[in-house]
PDB file of N, CA and C in Angstrom:
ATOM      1  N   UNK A   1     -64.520  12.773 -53.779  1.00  0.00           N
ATOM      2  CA  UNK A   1     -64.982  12.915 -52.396  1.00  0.00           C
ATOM      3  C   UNK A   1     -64.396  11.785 -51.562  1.00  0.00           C
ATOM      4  N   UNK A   2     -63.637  12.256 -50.417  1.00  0.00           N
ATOM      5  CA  UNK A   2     -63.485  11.248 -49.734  1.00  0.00           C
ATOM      6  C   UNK A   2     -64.246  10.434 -48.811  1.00  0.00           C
ATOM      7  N   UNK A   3     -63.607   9.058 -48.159  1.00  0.00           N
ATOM      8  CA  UNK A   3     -64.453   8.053 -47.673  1.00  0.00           C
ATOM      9  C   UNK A   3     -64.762   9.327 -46.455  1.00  0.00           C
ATOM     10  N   UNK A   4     -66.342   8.729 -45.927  1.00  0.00           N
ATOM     11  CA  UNK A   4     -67.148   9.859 -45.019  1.00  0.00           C
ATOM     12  C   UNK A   4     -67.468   8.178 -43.444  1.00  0.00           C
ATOM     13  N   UNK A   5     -66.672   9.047 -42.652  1.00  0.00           N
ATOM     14  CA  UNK A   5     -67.065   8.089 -41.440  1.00  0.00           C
ATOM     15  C   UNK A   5     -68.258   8.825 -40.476  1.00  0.00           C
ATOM     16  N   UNK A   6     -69.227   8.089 -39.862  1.00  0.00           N
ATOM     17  CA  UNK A   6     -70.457   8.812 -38.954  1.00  0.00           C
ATOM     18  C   UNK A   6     -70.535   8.366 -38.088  1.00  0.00           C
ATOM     19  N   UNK A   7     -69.775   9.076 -36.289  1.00  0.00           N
ATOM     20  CA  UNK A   7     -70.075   8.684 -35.626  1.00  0.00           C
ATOM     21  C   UNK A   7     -71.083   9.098 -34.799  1.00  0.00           C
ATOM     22  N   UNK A   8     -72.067   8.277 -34.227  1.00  0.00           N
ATOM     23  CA  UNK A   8     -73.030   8.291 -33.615  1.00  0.00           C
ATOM     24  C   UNK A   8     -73.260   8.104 -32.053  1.00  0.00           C
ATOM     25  N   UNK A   9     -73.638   9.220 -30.978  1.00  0.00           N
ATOM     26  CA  UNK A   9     -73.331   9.151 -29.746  1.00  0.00           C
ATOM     27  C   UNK A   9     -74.749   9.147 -28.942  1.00  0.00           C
ATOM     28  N   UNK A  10     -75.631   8.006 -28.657  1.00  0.00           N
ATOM     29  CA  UNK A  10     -76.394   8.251 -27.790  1.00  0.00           C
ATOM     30  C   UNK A  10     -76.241   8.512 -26.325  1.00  0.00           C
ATOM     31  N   UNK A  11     -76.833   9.337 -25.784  1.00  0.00           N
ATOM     32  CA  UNK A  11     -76.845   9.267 -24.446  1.00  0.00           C
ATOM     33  C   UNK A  11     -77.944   8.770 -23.375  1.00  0.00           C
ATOM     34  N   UNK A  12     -77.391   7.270 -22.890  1.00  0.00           N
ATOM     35  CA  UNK A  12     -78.699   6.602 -22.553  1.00  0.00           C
ATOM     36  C   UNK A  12     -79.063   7.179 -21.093  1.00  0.00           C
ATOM     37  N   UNK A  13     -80.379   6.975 -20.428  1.00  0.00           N
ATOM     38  CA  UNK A  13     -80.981   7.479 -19.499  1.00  0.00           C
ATOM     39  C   UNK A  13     -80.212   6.369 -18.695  1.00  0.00           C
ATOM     40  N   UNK A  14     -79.824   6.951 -17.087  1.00  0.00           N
ATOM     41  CA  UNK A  14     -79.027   6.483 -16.494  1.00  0.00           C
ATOM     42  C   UNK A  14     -80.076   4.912 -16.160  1.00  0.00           C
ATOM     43  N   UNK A  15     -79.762   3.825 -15.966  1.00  0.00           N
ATOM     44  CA  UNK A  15     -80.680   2.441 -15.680  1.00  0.00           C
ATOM     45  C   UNK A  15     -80.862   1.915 -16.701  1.00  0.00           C
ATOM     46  N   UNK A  16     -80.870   2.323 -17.369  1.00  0.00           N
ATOM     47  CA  UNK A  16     -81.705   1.732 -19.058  1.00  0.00           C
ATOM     48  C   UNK A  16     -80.825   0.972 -20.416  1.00  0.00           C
ATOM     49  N   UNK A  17     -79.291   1.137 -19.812  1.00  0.00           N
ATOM     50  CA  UNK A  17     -78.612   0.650 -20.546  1.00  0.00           C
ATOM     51  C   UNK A  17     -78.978  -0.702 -21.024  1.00  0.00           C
ATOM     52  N   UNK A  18     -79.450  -1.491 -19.889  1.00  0.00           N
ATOM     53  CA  UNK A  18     -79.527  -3.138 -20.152  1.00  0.00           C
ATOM     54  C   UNK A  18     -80.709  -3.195 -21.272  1.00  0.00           C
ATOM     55  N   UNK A  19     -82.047  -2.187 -21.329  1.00  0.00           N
ATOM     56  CA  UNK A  19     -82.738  -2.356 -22.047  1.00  0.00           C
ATOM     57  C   UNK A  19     -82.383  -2.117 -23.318  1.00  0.00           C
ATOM     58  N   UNK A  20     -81.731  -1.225 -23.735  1.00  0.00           N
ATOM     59  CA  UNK A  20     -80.774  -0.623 -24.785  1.00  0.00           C
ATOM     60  C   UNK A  20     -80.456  -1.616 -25.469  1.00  0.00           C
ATOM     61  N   UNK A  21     -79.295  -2.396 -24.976  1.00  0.00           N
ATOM     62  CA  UNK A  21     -78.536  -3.521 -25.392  1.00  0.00           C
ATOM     63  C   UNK A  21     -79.844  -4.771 -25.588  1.00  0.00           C
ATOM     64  N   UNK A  22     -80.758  -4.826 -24.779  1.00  0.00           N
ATOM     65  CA  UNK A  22     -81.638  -5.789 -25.201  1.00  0.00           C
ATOM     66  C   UNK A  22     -82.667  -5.922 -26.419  1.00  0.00           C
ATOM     67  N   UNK A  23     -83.228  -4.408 -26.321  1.00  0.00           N
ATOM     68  CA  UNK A  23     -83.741  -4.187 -27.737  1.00  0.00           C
ATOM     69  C   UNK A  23     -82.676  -3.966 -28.943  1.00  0.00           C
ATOM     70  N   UNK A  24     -81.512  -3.393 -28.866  1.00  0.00           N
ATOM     71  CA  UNK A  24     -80.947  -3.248 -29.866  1.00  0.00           C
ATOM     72  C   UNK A  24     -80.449  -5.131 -30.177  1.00  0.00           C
ATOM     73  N   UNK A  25     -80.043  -5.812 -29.526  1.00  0.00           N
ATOM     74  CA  UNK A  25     -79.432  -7.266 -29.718  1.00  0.00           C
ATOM     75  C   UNK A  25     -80.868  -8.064 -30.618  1.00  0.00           C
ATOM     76  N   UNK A  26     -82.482  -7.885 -29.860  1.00  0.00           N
ATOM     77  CA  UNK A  26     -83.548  -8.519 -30.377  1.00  0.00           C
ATOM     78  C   UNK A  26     -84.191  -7.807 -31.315  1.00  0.00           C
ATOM     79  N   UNK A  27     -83.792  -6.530 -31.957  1.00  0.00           N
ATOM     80  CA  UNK A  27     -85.009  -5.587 -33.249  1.00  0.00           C
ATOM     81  C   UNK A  27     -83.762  -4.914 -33.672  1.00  0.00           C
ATOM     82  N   UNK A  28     -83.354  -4.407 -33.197  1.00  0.00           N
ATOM     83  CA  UNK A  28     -82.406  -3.094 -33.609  1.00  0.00           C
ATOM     84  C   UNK A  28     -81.363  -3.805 -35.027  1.00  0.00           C
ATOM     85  N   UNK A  29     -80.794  -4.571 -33.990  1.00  0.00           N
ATOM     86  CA  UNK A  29     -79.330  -4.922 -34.956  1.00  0.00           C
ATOM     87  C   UNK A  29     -80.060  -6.106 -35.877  1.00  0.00           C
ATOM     88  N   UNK A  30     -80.864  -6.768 -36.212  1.00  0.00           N
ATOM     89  CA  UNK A  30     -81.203  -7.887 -36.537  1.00  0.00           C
ATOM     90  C   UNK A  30     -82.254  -6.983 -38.007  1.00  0.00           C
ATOM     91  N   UNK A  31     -82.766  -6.161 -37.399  1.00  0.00           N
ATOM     92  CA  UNK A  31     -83.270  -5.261 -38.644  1.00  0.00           C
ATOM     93  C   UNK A  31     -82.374  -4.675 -39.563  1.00  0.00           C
ATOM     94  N   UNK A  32     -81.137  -4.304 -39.099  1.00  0.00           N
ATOM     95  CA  UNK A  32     -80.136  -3.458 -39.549  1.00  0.00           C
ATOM     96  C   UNK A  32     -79.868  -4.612 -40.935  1.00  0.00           C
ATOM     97  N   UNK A  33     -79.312  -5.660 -40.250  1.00  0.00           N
ATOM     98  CA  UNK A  33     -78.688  -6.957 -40.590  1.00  0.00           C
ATOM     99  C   UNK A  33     -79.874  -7.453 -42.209  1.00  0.00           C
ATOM    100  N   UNK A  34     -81.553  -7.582 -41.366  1.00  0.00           N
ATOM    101  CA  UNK A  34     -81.977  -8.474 -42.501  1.00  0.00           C
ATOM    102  C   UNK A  34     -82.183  -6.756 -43.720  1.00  0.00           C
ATOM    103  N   UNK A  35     -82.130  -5.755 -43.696  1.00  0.00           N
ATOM    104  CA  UNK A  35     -82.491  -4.843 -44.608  1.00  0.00           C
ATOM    105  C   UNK A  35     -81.029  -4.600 -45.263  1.00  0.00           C
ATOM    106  N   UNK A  36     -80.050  -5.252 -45.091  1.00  0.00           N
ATOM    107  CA  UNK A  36     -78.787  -4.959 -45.640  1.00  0.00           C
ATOM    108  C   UNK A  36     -78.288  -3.500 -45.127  1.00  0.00           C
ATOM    109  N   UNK A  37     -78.617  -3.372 -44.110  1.00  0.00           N
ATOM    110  CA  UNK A  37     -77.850  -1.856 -43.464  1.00  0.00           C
ATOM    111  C   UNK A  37     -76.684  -2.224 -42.918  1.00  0.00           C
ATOM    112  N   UNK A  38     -76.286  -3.414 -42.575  1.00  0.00           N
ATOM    113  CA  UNK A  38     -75.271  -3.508 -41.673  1.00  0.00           C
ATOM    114  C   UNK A  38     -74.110  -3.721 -42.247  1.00  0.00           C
ATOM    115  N   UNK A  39     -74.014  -4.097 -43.775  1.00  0.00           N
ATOM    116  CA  UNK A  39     -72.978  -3.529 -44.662  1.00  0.00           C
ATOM    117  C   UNK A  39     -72.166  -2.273 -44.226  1.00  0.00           C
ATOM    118  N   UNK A  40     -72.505  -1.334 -43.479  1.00  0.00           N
ATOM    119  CA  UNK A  40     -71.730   0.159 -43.913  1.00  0.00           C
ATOM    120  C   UNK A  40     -71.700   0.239 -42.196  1.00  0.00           C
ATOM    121  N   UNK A  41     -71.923  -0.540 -41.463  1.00  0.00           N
ATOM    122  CA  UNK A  41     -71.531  -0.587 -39.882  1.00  0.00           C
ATOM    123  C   UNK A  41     -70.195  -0.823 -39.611  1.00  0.00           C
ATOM    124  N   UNK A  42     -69.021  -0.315 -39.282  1.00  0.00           N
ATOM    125  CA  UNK A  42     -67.924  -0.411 -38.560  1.00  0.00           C
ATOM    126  C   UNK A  42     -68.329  -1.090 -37.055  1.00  0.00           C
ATOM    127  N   UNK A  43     -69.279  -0.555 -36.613  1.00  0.00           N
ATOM    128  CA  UNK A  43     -68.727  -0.784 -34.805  1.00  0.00           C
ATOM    129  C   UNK A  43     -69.877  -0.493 -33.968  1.00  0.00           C
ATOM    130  N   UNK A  44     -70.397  -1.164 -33.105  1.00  0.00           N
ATOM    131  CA  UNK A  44     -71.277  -0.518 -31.853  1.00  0.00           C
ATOM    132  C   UNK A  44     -70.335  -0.561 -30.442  1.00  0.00           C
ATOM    133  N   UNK A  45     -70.050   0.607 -30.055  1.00  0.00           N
ATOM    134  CA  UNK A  45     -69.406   0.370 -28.660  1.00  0.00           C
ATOM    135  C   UNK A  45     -70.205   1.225 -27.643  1.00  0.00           C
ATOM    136  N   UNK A  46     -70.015   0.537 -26.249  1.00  0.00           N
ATOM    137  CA  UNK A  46     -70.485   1.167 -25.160  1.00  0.00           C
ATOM    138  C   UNK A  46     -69.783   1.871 -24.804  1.00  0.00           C
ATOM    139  N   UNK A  47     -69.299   2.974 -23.700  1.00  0.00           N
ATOM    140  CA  UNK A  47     -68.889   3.219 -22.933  1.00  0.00           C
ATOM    141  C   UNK A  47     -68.343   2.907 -21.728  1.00  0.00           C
ATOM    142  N   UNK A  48     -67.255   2.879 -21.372  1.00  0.00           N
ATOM    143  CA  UNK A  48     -66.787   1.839 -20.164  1.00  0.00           C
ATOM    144  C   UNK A  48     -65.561   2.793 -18.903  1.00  0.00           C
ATOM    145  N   UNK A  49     -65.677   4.385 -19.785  1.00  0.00           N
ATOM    146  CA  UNK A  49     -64.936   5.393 -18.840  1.00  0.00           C
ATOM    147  C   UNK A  49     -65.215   6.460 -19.227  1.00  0.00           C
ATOM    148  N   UNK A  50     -64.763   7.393 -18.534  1.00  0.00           N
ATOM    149  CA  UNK A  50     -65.104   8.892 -19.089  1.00  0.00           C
ATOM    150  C   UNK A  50     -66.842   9.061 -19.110  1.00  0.00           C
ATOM    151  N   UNK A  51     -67.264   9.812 -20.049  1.00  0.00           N
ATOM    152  CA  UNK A  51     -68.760   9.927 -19.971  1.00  0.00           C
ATOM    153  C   UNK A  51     -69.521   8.419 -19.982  1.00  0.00           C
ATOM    154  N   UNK A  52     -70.199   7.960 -19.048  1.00  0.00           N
ATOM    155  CA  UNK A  52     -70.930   6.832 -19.312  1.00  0.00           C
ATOM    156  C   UNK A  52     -71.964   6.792 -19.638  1.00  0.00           C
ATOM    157  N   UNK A  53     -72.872   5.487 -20.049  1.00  0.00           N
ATOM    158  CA  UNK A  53     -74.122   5.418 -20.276  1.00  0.00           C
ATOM    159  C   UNK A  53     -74.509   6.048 -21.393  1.00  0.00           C
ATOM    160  N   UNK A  54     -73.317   5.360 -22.250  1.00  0.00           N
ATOM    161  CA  UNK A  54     -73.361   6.025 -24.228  1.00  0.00           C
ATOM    162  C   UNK A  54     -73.649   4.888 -24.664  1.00  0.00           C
ATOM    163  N   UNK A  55     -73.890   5.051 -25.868  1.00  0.00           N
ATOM    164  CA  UNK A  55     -74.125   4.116 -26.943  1.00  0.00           C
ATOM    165  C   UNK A  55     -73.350   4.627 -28.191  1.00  0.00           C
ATOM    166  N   UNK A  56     -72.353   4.160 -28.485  1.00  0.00           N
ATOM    167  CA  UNK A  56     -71.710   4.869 -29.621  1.00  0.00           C
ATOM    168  C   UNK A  56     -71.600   3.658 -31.098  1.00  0.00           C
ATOM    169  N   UNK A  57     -71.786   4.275 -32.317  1.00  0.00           N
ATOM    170  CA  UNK A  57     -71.941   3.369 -33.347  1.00  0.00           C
ATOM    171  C   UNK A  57     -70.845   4.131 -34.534  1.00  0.00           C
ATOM    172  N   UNK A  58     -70.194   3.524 -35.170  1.00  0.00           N
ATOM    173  CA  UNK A  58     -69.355   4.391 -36.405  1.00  0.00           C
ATOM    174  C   UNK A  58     -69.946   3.468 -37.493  1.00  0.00           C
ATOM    175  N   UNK A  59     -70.404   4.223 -38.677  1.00  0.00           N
ATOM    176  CA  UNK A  59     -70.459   4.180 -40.053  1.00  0.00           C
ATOM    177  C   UNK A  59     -69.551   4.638 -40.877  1.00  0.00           C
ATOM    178  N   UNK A  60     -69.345   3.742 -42.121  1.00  0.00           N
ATOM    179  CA  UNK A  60     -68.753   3.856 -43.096  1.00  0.00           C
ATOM    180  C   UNK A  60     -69.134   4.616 -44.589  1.00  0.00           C
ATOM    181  N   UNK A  61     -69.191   5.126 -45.073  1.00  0.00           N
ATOM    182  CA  UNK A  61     -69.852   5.136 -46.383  1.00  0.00           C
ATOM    183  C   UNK A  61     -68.863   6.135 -47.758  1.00  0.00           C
ATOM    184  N   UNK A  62     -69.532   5.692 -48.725  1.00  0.00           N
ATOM    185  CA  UNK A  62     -68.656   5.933 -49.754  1.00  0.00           C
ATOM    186  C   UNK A  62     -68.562   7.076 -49.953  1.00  0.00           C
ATOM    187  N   UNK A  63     -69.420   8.421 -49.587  1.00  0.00           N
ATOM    188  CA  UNK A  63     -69.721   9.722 -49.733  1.00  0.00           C
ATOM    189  C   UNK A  63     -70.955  10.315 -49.223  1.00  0.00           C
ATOM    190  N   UNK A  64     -71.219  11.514 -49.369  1.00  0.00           N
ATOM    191  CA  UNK A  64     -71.702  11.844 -48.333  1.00  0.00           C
ATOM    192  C   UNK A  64     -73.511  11.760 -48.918  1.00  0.00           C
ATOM    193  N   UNK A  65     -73.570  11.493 -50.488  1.00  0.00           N
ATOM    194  CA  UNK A  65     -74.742  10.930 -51.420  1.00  0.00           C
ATOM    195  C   UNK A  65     -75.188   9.426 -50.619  1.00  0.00           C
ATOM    196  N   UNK A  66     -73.763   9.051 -50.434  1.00  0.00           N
ATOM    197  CA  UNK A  66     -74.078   7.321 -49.880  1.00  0.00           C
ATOM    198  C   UNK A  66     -74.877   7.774 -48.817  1.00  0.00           C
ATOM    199  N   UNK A  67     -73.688   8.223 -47.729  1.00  0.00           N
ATOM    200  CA  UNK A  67     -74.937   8.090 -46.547  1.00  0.00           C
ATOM    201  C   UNK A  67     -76.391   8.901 -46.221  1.00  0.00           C
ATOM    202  N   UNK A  68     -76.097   9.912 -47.148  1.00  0.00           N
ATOM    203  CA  UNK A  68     -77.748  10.174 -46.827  1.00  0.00           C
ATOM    204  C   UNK A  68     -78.647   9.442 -47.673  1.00  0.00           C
ATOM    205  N   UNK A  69     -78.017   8.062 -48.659  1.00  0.00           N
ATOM    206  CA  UNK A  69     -79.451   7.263 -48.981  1.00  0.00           C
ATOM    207  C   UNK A  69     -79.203   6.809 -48.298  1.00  0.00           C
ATOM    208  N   UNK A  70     -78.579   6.111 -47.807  1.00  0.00           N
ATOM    209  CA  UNK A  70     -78.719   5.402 -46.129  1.00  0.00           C
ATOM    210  C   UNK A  70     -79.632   5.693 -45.273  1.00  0.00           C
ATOM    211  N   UNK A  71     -79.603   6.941 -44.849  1.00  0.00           N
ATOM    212  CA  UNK A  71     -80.427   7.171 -43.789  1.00  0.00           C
ATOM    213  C   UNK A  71     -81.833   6.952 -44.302  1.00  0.00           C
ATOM    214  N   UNK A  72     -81.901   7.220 -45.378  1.00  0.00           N
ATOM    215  CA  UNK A  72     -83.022   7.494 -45.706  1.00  0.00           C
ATOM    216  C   UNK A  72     -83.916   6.760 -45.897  1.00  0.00           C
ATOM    217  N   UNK A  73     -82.901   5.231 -46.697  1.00  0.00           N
ATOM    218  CA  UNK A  73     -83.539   4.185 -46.478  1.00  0.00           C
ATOM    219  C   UNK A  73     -84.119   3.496 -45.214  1.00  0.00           C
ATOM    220  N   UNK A  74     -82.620   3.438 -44.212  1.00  0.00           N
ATOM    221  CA  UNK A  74     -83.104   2.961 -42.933  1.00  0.00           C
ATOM    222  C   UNK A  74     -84.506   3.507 -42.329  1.00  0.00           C
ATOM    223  N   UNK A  75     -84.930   4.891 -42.930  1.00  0.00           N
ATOM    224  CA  UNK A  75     -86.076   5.360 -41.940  1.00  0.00           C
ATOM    225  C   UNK A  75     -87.463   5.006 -42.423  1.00  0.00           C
ATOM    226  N   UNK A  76     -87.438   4.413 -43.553  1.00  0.00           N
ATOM    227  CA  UNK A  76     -87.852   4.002 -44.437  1.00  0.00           C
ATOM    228  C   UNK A  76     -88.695   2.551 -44.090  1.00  0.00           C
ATOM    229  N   UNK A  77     -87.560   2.161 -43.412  1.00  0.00           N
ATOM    230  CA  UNK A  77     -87.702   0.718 -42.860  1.00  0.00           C
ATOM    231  C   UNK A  77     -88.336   0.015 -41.977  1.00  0.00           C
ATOM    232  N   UNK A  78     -89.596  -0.555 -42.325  1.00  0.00           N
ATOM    233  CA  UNK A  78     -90.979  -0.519 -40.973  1.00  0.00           C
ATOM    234  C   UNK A  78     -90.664  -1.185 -39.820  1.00  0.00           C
ATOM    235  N   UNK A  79     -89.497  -2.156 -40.108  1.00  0.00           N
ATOM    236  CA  UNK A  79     -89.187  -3.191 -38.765  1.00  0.00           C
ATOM    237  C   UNK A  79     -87.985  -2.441 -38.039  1.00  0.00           C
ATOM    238  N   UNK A  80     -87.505  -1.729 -38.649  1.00  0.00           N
ATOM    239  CA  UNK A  80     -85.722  -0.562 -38.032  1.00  0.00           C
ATOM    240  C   UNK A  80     -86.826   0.420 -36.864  1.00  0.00           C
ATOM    241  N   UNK A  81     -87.724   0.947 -37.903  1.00  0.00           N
ATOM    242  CA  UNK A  81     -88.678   1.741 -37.213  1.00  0.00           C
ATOM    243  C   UNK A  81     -89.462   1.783 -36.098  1.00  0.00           C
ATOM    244  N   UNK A  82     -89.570   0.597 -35.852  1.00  0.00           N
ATOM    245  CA  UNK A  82     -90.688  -0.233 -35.004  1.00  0.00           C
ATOM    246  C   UNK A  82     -89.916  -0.187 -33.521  1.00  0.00           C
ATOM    247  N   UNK A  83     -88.422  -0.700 -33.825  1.00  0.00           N
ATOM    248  CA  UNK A  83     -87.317  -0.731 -33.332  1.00  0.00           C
ATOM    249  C   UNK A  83     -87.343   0.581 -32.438  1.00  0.00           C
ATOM    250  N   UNK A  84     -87.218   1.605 -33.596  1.00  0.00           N
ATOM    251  CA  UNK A  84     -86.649   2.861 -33.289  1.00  0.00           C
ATOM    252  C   UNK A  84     -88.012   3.570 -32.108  1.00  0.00           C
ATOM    253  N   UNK A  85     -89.154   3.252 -32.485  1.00  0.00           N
ATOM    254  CA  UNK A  85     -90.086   3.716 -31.684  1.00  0.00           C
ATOM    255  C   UNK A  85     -89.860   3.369 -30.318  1.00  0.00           C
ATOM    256  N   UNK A  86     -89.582   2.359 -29.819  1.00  0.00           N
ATOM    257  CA  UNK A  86     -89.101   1.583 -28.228  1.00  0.00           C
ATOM    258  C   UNK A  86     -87.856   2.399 -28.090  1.00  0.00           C
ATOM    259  N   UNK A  87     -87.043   2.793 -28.201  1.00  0.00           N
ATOM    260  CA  UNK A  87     -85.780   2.653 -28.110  1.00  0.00           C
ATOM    261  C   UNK A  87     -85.625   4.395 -28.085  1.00  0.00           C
ATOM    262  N   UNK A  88     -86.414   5.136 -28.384  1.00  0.00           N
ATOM    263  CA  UNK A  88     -86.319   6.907 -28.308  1.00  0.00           C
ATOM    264  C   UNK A  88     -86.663   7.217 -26.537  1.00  0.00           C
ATOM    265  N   UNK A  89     -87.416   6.305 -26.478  1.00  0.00           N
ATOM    266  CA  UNK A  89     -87.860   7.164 -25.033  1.00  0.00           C
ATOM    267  C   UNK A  89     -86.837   6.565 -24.072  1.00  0.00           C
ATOM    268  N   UNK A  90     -86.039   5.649 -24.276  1.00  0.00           N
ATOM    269  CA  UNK A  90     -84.642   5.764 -23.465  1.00  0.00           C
ATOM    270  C   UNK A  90     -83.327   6.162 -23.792  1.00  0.00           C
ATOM    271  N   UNK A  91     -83.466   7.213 -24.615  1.00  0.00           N
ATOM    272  CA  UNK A  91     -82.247   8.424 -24.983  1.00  0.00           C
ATOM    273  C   UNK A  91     -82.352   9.522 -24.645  1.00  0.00           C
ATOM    274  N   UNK A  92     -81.562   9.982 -24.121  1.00  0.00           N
ATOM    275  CA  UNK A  92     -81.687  11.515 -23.373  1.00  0.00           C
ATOM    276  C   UNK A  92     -80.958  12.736 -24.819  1.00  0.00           C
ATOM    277  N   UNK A  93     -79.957  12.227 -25.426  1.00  0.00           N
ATOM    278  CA  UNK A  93     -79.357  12.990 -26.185  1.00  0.00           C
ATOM    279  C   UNK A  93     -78.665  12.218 -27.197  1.00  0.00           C
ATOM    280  N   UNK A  94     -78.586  12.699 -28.710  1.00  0.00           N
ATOM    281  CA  UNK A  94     -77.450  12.196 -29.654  1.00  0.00           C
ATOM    282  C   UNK A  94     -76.972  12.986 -30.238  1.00  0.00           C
ATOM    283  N   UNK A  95     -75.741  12.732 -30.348  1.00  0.00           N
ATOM    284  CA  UNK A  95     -74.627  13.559 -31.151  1.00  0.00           C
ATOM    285  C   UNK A  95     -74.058  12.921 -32.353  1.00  0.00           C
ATOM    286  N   UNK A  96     -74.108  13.429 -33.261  1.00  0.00           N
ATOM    287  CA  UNK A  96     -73.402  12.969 -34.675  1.00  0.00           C
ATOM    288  C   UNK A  96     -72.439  13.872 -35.047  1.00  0.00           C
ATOM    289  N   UNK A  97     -71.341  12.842 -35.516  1.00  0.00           N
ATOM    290  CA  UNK A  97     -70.371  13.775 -36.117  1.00  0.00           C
ATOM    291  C   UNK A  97     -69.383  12.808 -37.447  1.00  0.00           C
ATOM    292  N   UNK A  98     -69.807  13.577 -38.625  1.00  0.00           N
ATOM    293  CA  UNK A  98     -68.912  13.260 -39.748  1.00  0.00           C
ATOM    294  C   UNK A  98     -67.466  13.335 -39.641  1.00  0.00           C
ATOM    295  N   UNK A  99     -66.368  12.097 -40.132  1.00  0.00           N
ATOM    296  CA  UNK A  99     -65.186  12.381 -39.571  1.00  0.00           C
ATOM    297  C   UNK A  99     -64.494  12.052 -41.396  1.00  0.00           C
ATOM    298  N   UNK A 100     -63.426  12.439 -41.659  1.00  0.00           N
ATOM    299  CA  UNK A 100     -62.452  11.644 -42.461  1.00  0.00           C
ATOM    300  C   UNK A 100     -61.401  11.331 -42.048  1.00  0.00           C
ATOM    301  N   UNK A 101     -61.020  10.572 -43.175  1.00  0.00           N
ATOM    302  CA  UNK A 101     -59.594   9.480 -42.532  1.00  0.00           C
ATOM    303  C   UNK A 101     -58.472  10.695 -42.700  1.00  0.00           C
ATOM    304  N   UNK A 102     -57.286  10.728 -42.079  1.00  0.00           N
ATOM    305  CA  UNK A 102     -56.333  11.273 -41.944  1.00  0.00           C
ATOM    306  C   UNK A 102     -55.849  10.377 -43.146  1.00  0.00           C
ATOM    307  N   UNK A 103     -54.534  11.153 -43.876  1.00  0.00           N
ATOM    308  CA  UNK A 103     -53.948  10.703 -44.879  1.00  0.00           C
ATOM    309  C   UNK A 103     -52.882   9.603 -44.660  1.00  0.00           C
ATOM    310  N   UNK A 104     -52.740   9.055 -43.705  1.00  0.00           N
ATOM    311  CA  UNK A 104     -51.548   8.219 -42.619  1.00  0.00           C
ATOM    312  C   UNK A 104     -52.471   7.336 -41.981  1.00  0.00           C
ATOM    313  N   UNK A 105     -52.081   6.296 -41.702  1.00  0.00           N
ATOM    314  CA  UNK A 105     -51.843   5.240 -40.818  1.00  0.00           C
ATOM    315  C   UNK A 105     -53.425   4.879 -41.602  1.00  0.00           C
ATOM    316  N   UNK A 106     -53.940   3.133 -40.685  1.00  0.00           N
ATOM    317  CA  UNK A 106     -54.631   2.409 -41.091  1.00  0.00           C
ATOM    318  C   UNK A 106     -56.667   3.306 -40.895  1.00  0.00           C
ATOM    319  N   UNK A 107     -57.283   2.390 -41.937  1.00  0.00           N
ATOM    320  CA  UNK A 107     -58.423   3.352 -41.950  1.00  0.00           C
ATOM    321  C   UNK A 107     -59.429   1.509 -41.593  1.00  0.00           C
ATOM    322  N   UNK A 108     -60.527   1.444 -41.190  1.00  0.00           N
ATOM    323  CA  UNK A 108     -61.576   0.129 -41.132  1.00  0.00           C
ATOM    324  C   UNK A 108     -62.265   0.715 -42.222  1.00  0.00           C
TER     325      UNK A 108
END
């Protein structure tokens, strides 16, 4: 099975970005970090053209067994969770999408 990348597309409520970035910088990412989730994190990026007021994140994982203990763990996780409770009611929409590496050029 090949390596399985997950990208993750929130769509934040227009104003709310700053809160976004504030809870995710003080609970979000710091939970990720002390539960060992942030091992299999590639990337958090914002949006800065095209559709705005995203939150986009890519994961790594070894297969597609990996990442669904992943998830599973993370949800698992009372302080990720706690996190996650603040942080739903300023998302309007998310999109996920499983990607693989093309057989060429460089992979993270």
């Amino acid at each position: 099975m090949p390596v399985i990348y997950e990208k993750r597309t929130y769509s934040v409520t227009v104003g709310q970005m700053s809160e976004v970035v504030r809870l995710y910088g003080s609970q979000g990412y710091p939970a990720l970090e002390a539960g060992g989730f942030a091992k299999k994190l590639v990337g958090y990026f914002i949006s800065d053209t095209g559709e705005l007021h995203q939150l986009v994140h890519l994961w790594k994982f070894d297969s597609d067994d990996d990442r669904r203990a992943h998830w599973k763990r993370l949800f698992e996780d009372a302080d990720f969770m706690a996190f996650a409770k603040q942080i739903r009611p300023l998302i309007k929409t998310q999109a996920n999408q499983l990607l693989v590496a093309a057989p060429w050029g460089p992979h993270p």
